[in-house]
C-alpha atoms as a PDB file:
ATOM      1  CA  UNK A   1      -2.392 -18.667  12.483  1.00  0.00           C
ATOM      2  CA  UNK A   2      -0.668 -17.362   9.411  1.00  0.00           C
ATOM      3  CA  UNK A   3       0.213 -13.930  10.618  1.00  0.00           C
ATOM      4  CA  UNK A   4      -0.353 -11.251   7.098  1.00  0.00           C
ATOM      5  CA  UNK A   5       1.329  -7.824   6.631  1.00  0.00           C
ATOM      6  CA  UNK A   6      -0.350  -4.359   6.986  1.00  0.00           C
ATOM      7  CA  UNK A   7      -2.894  -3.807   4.555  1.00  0.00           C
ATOM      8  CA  UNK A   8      -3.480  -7.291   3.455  1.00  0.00           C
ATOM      9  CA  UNK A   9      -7.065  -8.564   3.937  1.00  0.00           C
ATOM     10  CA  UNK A  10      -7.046 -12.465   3.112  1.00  0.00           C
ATOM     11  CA  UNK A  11     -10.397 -12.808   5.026  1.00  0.00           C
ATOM     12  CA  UNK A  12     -12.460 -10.266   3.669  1.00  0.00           C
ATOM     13  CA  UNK A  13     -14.845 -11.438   0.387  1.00  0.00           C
ATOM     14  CA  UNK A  14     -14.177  -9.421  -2.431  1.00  0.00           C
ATOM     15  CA  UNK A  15     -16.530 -11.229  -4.307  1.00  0.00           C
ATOM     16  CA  UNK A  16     -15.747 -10.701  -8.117  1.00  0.00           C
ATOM     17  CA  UNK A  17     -18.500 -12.533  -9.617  1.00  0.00           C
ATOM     18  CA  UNK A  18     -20.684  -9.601  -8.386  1.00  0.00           C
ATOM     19  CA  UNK A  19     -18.603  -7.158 -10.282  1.00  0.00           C
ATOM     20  CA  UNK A  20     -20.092  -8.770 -13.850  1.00  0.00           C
ATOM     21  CA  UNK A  21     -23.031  -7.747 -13.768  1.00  0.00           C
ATOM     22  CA  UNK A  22     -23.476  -4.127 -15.078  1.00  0.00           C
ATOM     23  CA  UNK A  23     -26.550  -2.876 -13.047  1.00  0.00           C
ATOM     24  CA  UNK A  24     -25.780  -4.327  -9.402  1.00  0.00           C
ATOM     25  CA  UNK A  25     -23.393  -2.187  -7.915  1.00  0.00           C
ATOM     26  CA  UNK A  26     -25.104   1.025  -9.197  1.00  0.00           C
ATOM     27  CA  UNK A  27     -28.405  -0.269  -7.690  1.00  0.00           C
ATOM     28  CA  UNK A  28     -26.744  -1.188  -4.257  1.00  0.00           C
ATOM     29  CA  UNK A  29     -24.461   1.708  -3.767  1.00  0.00           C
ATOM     30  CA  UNK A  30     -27.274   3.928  -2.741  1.00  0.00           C
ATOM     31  CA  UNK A  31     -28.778   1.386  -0.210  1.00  0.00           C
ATOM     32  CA  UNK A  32     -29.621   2.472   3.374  1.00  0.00           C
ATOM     33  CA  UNK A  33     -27.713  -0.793   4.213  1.00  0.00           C
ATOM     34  CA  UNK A  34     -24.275  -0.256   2.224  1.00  0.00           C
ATOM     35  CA  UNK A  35     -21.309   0.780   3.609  1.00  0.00           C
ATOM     36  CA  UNK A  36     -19.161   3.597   1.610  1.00  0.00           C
ATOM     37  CA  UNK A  37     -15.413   4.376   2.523  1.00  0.00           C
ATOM     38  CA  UNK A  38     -15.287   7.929   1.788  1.00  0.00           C
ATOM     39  CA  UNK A  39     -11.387   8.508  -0.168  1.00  0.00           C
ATOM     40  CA  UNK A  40     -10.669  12.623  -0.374  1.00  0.00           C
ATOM     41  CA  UNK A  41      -7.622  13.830  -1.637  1.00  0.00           C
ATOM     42  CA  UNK A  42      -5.885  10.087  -1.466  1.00  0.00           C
ATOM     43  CA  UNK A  43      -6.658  10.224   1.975  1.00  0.00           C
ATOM     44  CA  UNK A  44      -9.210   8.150   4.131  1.00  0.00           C
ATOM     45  CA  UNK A  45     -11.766   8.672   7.043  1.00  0.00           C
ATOM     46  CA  UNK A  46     -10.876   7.064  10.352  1.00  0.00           C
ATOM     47  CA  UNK A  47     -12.695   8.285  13.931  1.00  0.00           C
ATOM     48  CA  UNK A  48     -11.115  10.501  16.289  1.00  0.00           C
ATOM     49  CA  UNK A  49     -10.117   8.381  19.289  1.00  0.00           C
ATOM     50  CA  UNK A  50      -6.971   6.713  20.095  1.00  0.00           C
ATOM     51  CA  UNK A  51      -8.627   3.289  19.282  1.00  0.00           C
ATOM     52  CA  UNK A  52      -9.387   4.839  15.776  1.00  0.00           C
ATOM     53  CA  UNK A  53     -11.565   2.510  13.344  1.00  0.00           C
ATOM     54  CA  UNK A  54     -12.063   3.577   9.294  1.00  0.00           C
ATOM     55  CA  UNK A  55     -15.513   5.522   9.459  1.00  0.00           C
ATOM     56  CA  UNK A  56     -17.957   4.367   6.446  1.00  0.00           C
ATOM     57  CA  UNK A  57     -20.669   6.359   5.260  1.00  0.00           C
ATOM     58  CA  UNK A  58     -24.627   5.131   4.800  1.00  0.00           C
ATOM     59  CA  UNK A  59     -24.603   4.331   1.302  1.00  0.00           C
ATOM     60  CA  UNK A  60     -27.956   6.531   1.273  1.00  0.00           C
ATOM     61  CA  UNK A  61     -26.634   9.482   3.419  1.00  0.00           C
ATOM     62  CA  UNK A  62     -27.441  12.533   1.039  1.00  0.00           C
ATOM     63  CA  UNK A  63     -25.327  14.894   3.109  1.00  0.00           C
ATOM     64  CA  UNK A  64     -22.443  13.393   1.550  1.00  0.00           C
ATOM     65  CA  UNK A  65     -23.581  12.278  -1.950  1.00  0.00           C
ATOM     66  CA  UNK A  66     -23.514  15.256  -3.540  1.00  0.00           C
ATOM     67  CA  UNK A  67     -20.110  15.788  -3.270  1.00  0.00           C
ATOM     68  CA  UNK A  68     -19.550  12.157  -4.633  1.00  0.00           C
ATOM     69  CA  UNK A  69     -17.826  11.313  -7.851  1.00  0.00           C
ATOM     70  CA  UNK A  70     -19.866   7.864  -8.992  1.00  0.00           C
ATOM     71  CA  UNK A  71     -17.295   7.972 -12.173  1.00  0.00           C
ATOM     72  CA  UNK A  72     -14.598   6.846  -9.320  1.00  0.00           C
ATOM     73  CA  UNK A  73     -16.931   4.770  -7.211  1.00  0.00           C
ATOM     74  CA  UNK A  74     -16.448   0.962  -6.756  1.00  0.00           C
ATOM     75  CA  UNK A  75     -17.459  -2.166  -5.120  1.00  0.00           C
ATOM     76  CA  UNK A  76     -14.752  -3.448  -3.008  1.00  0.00           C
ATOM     77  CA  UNK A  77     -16.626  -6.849  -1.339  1.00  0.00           C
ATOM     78  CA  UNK A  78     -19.155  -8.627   1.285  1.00  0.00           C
ATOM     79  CA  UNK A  79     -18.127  -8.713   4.988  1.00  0.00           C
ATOM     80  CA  UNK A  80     -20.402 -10.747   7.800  1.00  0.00           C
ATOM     81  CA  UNK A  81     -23.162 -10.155   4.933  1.00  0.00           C
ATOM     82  CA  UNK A  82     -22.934  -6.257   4.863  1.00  0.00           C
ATOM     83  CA  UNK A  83     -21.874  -4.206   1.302  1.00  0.00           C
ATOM     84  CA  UNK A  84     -18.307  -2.355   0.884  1.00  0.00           C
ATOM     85  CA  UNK A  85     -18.316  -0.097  -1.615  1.00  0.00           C
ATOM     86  CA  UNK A  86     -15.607   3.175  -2.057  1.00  0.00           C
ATOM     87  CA  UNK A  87     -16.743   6.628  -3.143  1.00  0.00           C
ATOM     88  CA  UNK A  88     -14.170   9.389  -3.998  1.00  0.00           C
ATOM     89  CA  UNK A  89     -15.461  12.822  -2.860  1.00  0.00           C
ATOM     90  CA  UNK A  90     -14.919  15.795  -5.150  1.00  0.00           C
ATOM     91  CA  UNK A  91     -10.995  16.987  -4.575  1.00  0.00           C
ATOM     92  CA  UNK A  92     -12.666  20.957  -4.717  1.00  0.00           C
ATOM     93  CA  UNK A  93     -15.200  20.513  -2.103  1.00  0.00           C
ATOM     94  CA  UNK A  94     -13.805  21.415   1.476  1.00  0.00           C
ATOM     95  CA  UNK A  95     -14.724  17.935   3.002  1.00  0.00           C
ATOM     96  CA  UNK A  96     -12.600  18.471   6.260  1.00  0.00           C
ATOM     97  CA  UNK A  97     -14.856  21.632   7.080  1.00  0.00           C
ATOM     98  CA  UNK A  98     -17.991  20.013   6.695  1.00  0.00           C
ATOM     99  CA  UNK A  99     -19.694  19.622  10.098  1.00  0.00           C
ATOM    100  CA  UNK A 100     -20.721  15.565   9.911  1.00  0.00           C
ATOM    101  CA  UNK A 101     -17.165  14.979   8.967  1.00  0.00           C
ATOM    102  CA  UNK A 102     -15.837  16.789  12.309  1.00  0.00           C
ATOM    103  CA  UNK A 103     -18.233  15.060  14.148  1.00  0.00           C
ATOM    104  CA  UNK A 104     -17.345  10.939  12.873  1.00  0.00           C
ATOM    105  CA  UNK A 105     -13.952  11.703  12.412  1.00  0.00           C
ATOM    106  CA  UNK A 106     -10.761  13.012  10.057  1.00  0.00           C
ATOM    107  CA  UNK A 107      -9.498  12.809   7.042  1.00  0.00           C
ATOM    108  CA  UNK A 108      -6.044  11.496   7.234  1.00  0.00           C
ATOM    109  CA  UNK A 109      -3.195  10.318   4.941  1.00  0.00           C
ATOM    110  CA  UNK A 110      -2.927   6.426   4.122  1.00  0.00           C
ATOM    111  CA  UNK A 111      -0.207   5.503   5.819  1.00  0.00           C
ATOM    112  CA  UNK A 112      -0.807   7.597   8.745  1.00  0.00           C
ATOM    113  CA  UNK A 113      -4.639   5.172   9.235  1.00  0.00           C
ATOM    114  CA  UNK A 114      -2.145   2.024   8.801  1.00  0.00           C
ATOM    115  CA  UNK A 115       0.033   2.943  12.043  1.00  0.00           C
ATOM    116  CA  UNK A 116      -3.526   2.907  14.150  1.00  0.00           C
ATOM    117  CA  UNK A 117      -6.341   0.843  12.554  1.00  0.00           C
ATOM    118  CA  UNK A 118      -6.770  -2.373  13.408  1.00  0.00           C
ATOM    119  CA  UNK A 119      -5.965  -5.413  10.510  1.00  0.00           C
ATOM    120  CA  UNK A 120      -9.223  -5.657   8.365  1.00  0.00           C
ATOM    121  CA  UNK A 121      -9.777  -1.874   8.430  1.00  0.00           C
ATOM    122  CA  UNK A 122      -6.254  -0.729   7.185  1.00  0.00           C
ATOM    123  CA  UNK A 123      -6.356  -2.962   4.506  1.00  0.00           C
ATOM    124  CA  UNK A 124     -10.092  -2.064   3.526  1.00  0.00           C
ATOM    125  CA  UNK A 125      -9.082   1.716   3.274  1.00  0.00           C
ATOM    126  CA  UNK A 126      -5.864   0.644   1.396  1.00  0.00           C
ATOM    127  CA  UNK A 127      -8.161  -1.264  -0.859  1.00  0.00           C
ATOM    128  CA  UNK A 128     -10.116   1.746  -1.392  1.00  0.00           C
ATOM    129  CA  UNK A 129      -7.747   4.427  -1.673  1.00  0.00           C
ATOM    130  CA  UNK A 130      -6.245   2.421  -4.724  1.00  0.00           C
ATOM    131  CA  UNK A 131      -8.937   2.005  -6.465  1.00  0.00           C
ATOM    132  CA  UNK A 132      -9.711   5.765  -6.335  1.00  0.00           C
ATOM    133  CA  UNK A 133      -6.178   6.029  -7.405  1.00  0.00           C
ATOM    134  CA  UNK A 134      -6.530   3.721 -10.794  1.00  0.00           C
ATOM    135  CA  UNK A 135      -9.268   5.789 -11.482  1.00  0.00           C
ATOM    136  CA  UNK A 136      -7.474   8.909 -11.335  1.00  0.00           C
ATOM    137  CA  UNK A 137      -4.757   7.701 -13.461  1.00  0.00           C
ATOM    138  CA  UNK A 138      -6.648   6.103 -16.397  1.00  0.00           C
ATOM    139  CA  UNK A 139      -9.451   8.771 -16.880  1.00  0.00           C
ATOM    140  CA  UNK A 140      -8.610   8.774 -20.574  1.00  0.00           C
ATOM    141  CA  UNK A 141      -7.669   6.086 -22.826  1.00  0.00           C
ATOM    142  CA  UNK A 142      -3.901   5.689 -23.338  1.00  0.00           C
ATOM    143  CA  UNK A 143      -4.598   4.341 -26.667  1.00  0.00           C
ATOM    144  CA  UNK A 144      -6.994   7.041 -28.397  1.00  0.00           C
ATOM    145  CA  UNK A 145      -6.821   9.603 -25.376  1.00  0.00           C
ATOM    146  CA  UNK A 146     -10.903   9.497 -25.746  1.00  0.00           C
ATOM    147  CA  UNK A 147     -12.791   9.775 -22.113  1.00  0.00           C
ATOM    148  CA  UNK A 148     -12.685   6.119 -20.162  1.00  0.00           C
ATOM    149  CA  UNK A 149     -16.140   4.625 -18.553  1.00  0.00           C
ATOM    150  CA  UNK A 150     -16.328   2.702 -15.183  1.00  0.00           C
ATOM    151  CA  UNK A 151     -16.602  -0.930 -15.847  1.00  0.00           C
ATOM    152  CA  UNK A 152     -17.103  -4.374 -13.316  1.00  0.00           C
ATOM    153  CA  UNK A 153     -18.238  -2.207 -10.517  1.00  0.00           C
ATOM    154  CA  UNK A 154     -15.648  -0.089 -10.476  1.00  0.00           C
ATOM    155  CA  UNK A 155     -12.474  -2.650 -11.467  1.00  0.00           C
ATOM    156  CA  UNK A 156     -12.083  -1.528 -14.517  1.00  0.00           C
ATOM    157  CA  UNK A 157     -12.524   0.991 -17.165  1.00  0.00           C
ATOM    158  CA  UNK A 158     -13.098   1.005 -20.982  1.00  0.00           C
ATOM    159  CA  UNK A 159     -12.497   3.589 -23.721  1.00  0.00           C
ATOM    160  CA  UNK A 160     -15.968   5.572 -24.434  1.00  0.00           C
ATOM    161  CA  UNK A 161     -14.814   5.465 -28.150  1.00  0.00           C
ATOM    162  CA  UNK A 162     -16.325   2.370 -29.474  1.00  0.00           C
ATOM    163  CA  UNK A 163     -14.375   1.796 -32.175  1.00  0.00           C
ATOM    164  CA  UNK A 164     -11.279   1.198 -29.347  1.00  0.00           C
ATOM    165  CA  UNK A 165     -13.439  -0.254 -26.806  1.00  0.00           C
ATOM    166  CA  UNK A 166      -9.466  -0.829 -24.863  1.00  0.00           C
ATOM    167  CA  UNK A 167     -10.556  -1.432 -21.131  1.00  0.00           C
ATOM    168  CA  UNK A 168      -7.641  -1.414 -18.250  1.00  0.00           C
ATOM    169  CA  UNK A 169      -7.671  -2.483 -14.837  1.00  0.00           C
ATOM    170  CA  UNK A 170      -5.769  -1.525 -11.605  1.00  0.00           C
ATOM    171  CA  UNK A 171      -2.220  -3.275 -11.760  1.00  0.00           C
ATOM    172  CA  UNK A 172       0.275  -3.777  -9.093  1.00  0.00           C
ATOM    173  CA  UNK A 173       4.271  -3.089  -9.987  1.00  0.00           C
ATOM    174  CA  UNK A 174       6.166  -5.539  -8.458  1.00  0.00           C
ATOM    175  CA  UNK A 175       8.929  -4.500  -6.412  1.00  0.00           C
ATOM    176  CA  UNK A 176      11.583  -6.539  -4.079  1.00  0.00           C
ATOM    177  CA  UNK A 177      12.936  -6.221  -0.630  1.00  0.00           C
ATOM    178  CA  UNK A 178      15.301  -7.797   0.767  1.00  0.00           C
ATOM    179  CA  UNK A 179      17.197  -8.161   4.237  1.00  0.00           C
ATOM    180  CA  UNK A 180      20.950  -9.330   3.399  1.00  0.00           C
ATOM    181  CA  UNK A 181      22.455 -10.893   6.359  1.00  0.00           C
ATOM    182  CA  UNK A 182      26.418 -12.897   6.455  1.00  0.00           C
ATOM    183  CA  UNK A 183      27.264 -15.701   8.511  1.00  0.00           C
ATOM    184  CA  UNK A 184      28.981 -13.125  11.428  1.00  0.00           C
ATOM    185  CA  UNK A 185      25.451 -11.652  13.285  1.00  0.00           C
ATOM    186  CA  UNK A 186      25.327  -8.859  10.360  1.00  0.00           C
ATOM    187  CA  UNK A 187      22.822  -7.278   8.314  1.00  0.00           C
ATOM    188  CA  UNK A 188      22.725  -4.659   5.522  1.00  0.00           C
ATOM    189  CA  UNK A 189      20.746  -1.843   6.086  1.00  0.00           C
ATOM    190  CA  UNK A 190      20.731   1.877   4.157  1.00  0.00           C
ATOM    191  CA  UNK A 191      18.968   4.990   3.483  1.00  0.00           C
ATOM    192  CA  UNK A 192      17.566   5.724   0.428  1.00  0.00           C
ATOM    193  CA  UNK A 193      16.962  10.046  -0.284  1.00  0.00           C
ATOM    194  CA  UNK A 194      13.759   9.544  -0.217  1.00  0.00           C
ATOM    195  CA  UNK A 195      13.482   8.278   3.557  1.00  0.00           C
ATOM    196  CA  UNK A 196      12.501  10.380   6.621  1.00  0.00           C
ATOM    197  CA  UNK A 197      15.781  11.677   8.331  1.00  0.00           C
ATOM    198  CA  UNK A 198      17.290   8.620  10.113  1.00  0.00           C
ATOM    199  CA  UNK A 199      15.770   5.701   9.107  1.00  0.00           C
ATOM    200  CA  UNK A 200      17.545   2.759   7.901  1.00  0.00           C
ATOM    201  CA  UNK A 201      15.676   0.401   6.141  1.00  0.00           C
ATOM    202  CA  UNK A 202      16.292  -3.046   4.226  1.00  0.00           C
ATOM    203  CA  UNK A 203      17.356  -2.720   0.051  1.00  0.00           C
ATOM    204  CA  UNK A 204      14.765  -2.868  -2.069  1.00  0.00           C
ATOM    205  CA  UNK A 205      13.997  -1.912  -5.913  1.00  0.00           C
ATOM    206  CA  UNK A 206      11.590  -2.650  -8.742  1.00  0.00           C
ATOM    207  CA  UNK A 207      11.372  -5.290 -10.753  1.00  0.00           C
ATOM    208  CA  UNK A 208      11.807  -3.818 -14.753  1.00  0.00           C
ATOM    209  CA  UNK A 209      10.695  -5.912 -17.864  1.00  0.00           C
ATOM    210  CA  UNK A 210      11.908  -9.394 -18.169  1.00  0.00           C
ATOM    211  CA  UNK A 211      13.096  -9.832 -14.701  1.00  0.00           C
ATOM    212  CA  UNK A 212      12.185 -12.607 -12.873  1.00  0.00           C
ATOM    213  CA  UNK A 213      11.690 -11.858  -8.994  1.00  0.00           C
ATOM    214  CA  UNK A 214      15.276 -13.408  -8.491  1.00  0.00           C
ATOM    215  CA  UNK A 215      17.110 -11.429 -11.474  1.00  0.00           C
ATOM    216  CA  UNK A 216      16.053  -8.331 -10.111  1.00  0.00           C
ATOM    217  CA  UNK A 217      17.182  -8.563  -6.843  1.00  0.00           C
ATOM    218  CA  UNK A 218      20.388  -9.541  -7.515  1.00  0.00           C
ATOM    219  CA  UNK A 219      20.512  -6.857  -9.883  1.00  0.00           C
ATOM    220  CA  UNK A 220      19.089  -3.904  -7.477  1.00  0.00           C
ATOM    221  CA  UNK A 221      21.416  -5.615  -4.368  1.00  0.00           C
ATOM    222  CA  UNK A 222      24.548  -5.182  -7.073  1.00  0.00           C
ATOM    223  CA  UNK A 223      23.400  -1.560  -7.913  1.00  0.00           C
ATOM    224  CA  UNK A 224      22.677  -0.007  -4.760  1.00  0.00           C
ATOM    225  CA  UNK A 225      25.122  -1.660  -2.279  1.00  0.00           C
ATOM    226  CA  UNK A 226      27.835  -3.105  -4.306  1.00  0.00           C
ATOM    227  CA  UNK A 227      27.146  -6.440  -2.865  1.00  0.00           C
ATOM    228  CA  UNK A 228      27.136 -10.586  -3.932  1.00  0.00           C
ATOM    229  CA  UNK A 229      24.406 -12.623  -2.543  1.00  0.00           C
ATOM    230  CA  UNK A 230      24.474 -16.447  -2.536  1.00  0.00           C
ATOM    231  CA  UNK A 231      20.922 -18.446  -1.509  1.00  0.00           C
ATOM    232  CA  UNK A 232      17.737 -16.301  -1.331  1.00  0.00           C
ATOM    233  CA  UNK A 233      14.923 -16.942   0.602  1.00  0.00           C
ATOM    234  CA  UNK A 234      11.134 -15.961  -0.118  1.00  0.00           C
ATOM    235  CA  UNK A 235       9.635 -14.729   3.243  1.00  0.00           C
ATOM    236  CA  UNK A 236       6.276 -12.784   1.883  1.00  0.00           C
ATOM    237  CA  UNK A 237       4.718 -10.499   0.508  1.00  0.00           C
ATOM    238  CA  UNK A 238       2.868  -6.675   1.050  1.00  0.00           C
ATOM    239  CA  UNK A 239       0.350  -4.840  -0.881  1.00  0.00           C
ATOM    240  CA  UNK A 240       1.884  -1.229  -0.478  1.00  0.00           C
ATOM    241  CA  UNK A 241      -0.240   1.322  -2.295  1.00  0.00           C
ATOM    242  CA  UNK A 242       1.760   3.930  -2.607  1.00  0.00           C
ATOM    243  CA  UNK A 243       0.391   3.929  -4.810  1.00  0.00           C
ATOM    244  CA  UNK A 244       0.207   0.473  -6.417  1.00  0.00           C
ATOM    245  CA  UNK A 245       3.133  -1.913  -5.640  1.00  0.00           C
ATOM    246  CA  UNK A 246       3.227  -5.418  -4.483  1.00  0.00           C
ATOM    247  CA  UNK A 247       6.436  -5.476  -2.226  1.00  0.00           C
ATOM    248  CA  UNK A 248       7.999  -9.280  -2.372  1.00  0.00           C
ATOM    249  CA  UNK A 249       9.609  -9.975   0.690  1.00  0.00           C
ATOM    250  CA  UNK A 250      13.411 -12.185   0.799  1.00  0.00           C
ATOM    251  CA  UNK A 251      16.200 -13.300   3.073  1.00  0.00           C
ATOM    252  CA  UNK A 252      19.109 -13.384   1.146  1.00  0.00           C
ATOM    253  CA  UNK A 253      22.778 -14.203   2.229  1.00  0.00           C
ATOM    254  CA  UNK A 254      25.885 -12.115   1.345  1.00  0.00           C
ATOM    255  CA  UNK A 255      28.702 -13.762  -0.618  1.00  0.00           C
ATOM    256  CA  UNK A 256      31.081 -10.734  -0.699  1.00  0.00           C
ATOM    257  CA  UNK A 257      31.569  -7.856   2.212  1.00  0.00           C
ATOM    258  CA  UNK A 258      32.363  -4.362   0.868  1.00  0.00           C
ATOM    259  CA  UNK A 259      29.801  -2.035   0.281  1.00  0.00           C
ATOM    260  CA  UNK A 260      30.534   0.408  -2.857  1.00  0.00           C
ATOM    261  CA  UNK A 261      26.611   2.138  -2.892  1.00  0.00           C
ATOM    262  CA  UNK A 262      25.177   4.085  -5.899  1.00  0.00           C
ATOM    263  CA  UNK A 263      25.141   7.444  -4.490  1.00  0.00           C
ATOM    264  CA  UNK A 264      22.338   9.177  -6.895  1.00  0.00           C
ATOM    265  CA  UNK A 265      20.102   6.505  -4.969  1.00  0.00           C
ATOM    266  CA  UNK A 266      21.445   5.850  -1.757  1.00  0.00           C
ATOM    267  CA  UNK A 267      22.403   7.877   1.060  1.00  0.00           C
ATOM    268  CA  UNK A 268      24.320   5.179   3.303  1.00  0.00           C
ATOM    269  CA  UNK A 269      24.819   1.168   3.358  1.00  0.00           C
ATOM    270  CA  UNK A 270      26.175  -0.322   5.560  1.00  0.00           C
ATOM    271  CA  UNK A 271      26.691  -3.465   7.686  1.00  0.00           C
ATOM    272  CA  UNK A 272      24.479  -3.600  11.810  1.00  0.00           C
ATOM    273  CA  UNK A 273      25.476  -6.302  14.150  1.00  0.00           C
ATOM    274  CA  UNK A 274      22.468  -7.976  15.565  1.00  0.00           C
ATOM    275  CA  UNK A 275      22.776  -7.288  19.432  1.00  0.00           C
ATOM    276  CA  UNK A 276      23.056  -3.397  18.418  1.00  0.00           C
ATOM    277  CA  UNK A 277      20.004  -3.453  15.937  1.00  0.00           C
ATOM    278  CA  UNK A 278      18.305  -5.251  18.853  1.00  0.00           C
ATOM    279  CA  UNK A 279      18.950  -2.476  21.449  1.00  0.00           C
ATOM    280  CA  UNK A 280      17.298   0.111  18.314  1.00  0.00           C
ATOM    281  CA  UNK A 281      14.662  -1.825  17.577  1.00  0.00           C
ATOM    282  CA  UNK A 282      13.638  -1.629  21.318  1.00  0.00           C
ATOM    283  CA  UNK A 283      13.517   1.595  22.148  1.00  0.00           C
ATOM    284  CA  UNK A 284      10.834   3.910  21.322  1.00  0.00           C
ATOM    285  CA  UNK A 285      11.845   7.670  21.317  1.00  0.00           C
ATOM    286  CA  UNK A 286      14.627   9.368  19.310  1.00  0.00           C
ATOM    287  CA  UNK A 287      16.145  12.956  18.473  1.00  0.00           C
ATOM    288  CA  UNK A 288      15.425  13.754  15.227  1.00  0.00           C
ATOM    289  CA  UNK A 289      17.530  12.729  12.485  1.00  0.00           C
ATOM    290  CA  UNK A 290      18.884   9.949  15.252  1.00  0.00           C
ATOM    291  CA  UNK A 291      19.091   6.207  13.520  1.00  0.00           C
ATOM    292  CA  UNK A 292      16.226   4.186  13.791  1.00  0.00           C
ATOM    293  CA  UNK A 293      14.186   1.241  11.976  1.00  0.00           C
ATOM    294  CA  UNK A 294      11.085   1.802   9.908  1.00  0.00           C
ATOM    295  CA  UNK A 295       7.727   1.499  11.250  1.00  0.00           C
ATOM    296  CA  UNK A 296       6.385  -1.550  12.193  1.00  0.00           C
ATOM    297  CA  UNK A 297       3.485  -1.473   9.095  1.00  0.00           C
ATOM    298  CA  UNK A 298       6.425  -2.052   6.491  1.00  0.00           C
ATOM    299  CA  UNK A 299       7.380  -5.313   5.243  1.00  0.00           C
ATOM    300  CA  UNK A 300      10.467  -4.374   5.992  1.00  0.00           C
ATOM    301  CA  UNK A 301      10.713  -3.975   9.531  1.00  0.00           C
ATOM    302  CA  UNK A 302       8.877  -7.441   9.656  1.00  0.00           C
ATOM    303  CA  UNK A 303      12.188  -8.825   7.749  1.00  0.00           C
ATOM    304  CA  UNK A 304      14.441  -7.059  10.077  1.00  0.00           C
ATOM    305  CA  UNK A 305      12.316  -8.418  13.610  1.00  0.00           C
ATOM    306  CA  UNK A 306      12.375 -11.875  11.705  1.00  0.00           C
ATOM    307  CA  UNK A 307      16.197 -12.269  11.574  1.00  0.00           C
ATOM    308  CA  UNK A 308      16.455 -10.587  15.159  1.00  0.00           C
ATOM    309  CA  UNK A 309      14.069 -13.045  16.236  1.00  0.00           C
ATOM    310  CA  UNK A 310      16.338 -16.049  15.077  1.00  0.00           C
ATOM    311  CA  UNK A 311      19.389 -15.201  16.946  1.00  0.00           C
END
């Protein structure tokens, strides 16, 4: 079986055609029957035990709809026949104190549900939480700056200015990550600033305009580690919302050695020999600040176990 990364959800329906016509989802989001992923703050409901699962909400719940913001509501799809839908609570109202909310579960950050819900629901809630996010971002028109209007259940939204009439949808910025390796049992890993203390991760950067997937990761490999690389190889790929990218996964191999890192980016490059990253990437508790591989929802520690795997 084709094994996907966290957050990806090839097997749930999302069902576009119902998203065209206008009355549907307004008519089924208040149905005894339809589920509601509740997003607060950017972050998402998930139950209090160990063996947490995303909490939904009873599409026709009152207790909760009258904190609900239907302008940043949407359909997300159809699983084993039931409705998915994603509500975004009012930012203002004090949803963690409210007494049916203690008693189903927490409010939690995004990534934080991703390191303990199983497959379908961590992508579900990532699914939601974004489109709460596009929402947020595009509540006026970035042509006219008039107010914007829901459209397709929620995937879109148009300028209320009819003369513009511009409608946007939720985009994904493409970004790549790569795990350079030589021909000597090495790989390249480094810290960006913006990682937690310790972690060493695989090289990654954004593609810009006019870059093709390869292009760019030459170009980010050259910029933040100094380094050549010879034949790539595409591995996959990750939806990572945080908040919107699509993170393209690669193998590439090194044709030069020494490392010469942009230091306004990066932190530390450098080259790991495989038996060592092996012993890291088995252990399980470290000091703070202490080196150690990123968490095992990333893309990126699925490129690192990958090559590990192969020798």
């Amino acid at each position: 079986m084709h094994q996907t990364n966290t957050f990806d959800i090839p097997q749930f329906d999302r069902d576009a055609i119902r998203r065209r016509d206008p009355d549907w989802w307004r008519a089924t989001a208040g149905l005894d029957a339809t589920r509601i992923l509740p997003v607060w703050q950017g972050n998402v409901l998930v139950g209090h035990n160990p063996s947490s699962r995303a909490i939904a909400l009873d599409g026709s719940a009152p207790w909760w709809r009258e904190h609900a913001d239907w302008d940043r509501s949407a359909f997300l799809g159809v699983q084993d026949g039931t409705v998915w839908g994603m509500a975004a609570l009012s930012d203002a109202a004090p949803m963690e104190e409210h007494p049916e909310i203690q008693r189903q579960g927490q409010f939690v950050p995004l990534r934080a549900a991703g390191m303990v819900l199983p497959p379908l629901d961590a992508g579900m809630v990532a699914f939601a939480r974004a489109l709460a996010w596009f929402h947020d971002q595009h509540r006026f028109c970035g042509r006219c700056g008039r107010p914007t209007r829901p459209a397709e259940a929620g995937h879109a939204r148009t300028c209320s200015d009819p003369e513009c009439g511009r409608t946007v949808y939720p985009r994904s910025d493409p970004a790549v990550i790569v795990l350079i390796h030589d021909d000597h049992d090495r790989c390249v890993l480094g810290r960006g600033r913006h990682l937690p203390p310790g972690m060493h991760s695989t090289l990654a950067g954004f593609v810009e305009a006019g870059e093709s997937l390869e292009t760019c990761l030459r170009r980010e490999m050259k910029e933040e580690s100094g380094l050549e690389i010879g034949e790539i190889t595409y591995r996959h790929s990750q939806p990572w919302p945080f908040p919107q990218s699509l993170m393209v996964g690669f193998h590439a191999v090194a044709t030069s050695t020494d490392i010469v890192i942009d230091e306004v980016e990066m932190e530390h490059v450098a080259w790991y020999e495989r038996d060592w990253l092996k012993q890291q990437a088995a252990r399980t508790d470290f000091d703070e600040g202490e080196f150690r591989l990123p968490t095992r929802i990333s893309i990126a520690r699925r490129l690192i176990d990958e090559w590990l795997d192969a020798g």
